[in-house]
Each structure stands twice: as structure tokens, then as C-alpha cells.
Protein backbone atom coordinates (compact mmCIF):
# COMPACT_ATOMS: atom_id res chain seq x y z
CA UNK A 1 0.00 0.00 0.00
CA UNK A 2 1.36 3.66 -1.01
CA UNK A 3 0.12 6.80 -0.02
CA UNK A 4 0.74 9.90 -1.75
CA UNK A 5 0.02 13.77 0.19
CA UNK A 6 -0.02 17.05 -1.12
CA UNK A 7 -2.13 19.88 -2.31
CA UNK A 8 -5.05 18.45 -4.09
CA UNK A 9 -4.83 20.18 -7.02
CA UNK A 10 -0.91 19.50 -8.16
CA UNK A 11 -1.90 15.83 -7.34
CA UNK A 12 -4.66 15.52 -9.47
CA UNK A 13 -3.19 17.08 -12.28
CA UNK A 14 -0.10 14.22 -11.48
CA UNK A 15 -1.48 11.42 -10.51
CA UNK A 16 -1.45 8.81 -13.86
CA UNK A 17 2.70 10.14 -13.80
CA UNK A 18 3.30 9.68 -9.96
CA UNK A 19 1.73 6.60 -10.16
CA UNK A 20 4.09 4.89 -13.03
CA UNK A 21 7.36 6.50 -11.67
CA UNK A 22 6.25 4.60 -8.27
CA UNK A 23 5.44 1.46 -10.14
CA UNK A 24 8.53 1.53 -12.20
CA UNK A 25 11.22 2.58 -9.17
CA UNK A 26 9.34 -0.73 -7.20
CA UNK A 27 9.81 -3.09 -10.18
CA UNK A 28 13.72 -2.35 -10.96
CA UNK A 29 15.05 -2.05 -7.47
CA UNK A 30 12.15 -4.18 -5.36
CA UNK A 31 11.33 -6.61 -8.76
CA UNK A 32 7.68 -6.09 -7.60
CA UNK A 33 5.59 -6.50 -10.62
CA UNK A 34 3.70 -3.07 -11.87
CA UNK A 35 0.47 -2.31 -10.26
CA UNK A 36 0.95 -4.88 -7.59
CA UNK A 37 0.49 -1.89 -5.06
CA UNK A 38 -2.47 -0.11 -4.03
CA UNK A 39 -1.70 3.82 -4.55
CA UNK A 40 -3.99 6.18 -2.74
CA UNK A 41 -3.65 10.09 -3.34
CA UNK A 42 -4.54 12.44 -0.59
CA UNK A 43 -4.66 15.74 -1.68
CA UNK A 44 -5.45 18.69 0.73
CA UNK A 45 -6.92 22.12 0.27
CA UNK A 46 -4.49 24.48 0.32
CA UNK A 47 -6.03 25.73 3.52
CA UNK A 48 -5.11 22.11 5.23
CA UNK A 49 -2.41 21.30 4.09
CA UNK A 50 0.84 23.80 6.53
CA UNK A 51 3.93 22.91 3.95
CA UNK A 52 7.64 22.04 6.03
CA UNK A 53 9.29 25.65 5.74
CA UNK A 54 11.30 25.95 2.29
CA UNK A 55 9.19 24.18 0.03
CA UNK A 56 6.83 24.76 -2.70
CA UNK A 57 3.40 23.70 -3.11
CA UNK A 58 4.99 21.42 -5.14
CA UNK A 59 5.26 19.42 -2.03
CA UNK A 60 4.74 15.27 -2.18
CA UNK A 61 4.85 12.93 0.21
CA UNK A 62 5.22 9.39 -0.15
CA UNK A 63 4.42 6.38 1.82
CA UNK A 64 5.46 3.12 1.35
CA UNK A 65 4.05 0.09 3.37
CA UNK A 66 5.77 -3.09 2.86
CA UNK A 67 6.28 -6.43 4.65
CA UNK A 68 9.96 -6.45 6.12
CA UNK A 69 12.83 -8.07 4.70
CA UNK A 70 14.43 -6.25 1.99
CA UNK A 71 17.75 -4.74 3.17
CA UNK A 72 18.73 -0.96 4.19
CA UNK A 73 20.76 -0.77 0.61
CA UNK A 74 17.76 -2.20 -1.44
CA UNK A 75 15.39 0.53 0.77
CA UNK A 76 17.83 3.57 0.41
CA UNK A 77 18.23 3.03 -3.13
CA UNK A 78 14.73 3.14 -4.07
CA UNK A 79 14.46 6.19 -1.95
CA UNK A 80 17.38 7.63 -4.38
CA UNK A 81 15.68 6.74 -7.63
CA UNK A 82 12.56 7.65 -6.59
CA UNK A 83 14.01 11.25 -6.12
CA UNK A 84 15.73 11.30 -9.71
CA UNK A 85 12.70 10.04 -11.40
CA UNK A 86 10.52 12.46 -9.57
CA UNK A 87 12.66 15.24 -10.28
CA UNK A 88 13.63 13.79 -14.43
CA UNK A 89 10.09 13.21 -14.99
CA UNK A 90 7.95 15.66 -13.14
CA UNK A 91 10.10 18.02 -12.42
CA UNK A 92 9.85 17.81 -8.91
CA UNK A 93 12.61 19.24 -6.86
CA UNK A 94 14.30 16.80 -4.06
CA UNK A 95 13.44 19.40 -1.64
CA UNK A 96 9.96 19.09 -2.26
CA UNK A 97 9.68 15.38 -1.80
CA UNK A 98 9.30 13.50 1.46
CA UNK A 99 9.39 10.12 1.02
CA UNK A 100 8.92 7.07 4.23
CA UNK A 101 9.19 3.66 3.88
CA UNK A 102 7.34 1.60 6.61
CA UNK A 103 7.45 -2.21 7.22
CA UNK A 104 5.74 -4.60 9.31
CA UNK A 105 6.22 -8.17 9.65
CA UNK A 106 4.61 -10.47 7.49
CA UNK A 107 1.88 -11.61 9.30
CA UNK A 108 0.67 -8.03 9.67
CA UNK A 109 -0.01 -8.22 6.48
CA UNK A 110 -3.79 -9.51 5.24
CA UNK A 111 -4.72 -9.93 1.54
CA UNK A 112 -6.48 -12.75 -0.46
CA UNK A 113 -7.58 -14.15 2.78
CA UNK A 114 -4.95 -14.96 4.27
CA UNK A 115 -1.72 -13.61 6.20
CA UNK A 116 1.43 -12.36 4.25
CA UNK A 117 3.15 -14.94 6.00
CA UNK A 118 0.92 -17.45 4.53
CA UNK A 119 1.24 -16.36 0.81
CA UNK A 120 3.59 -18.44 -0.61
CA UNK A 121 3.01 -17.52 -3.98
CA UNK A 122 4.11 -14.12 -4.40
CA UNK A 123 5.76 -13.58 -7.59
CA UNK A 124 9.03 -11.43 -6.04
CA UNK A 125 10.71 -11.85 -3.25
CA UNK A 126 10.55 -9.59 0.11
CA UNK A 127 13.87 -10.98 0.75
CA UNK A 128 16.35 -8.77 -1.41
């Protein structure tokens, strides 16, 4: 599951884009196939939404919820292409991305009816 934050109407107008340079950055450095993930976008009103001093309203957030495993050099270099993509293809300065990776232990995990820890045929590996 990956949540995405910022002013409504920048997200909305970025959405389809956001979306495939997620899904793209998660298949080369995870190997998770595209559109495995649920992406939700959660765009404010300007009026809700108090921006971390320095940045544009421009601002994204990203949230990434996975099940633990993959290491701290498989996590920080998603972060890192994630940042170039976002700022090749969108335009989007590094300073006005915020981007969290969260994990929780497999059987935290519910989908298909059953546990994560119970899938056992996932077609990548949380393990890498």
C-alpha cells in the first residue's frame, strides 16, 4: 500500500505520472511486478495542508508500506531513484519530496484471505 500527500490540485493534475514513476522505481530495485500496489492520493486544500518551511506547493509525500525483509541498501536506493525520477520526470525538486518507507512483519499483512506470512506464492521476493 502507497500513499501519496499534497495539495489536491498539483496531485490531481499528477497522478497517472506519480503513479508509473512509483510502479517503475518498485519493479527495478524491489522486482515487484507493476500495479501490484495499491496507490492512494490524498490531496489537501491548500487551507489544510501547513507545507515544512522551504518548500513549494509542489510538495509530495510518499508512503510506502511493505512487509519487512528487503535490506537498508535495497530501501535507500529506491528512496534515491525515486528522487531522480521524480525530479527527471515531473520536475519535482528533491526538496519538495518526502518520502517514508514503513514495514511490518509479514503476518501483519492480510490480503487474499490470508496472512502475508501465509502467501507463498508471491511472484518477487521480500527478501532482497
Amino acid at each position: 500500500m502507497i500513499i501519496v500527500y499534497g495539495l489536491k490540485e498539483r496531485l490531481t493534475a499528477r497522478k497517472t505520472q506519480l503513479a508509473e514513476i512509483i510502479y517503475h522505481c518498485l519493479n527495478l530495485e524491489m522486482d515487484i511486478p507493476k500495479g501490484k500496489h495499491f496507490i492512494y492520493f490524498q490531496g489537501a486544500e491548500a487551507e489544510d495542508l501547513y507545507l515544512p518551511s522551504g518548500r513549494s506547493e509542489n510538495f509530495t509525500a510518499i508512503e510506502i508500506n511493505l512487509m519487512q525483509g528487503r535490506t537498508e541498501f535495497t530501501k535507500k536506493r529506491l528512496i534515491k531513484m525515486l528522487f531522480c525520477e521524480l525530479e527527471n520526470k515531473l520536475n519535482l525538486a528533491p526538496i519538495d519530496v518526502e518520502i517514508t518507507i514503513k514495514e511490518q512483519p509479514a503476518h501483519c499483512w492480510g490480503f487474499r484471505g490470508m496472512t502475508g506470512d501465509e502467501a507463498k506464492d508471491l511472484s518477487y521476493s521480500i527478501y532482497r
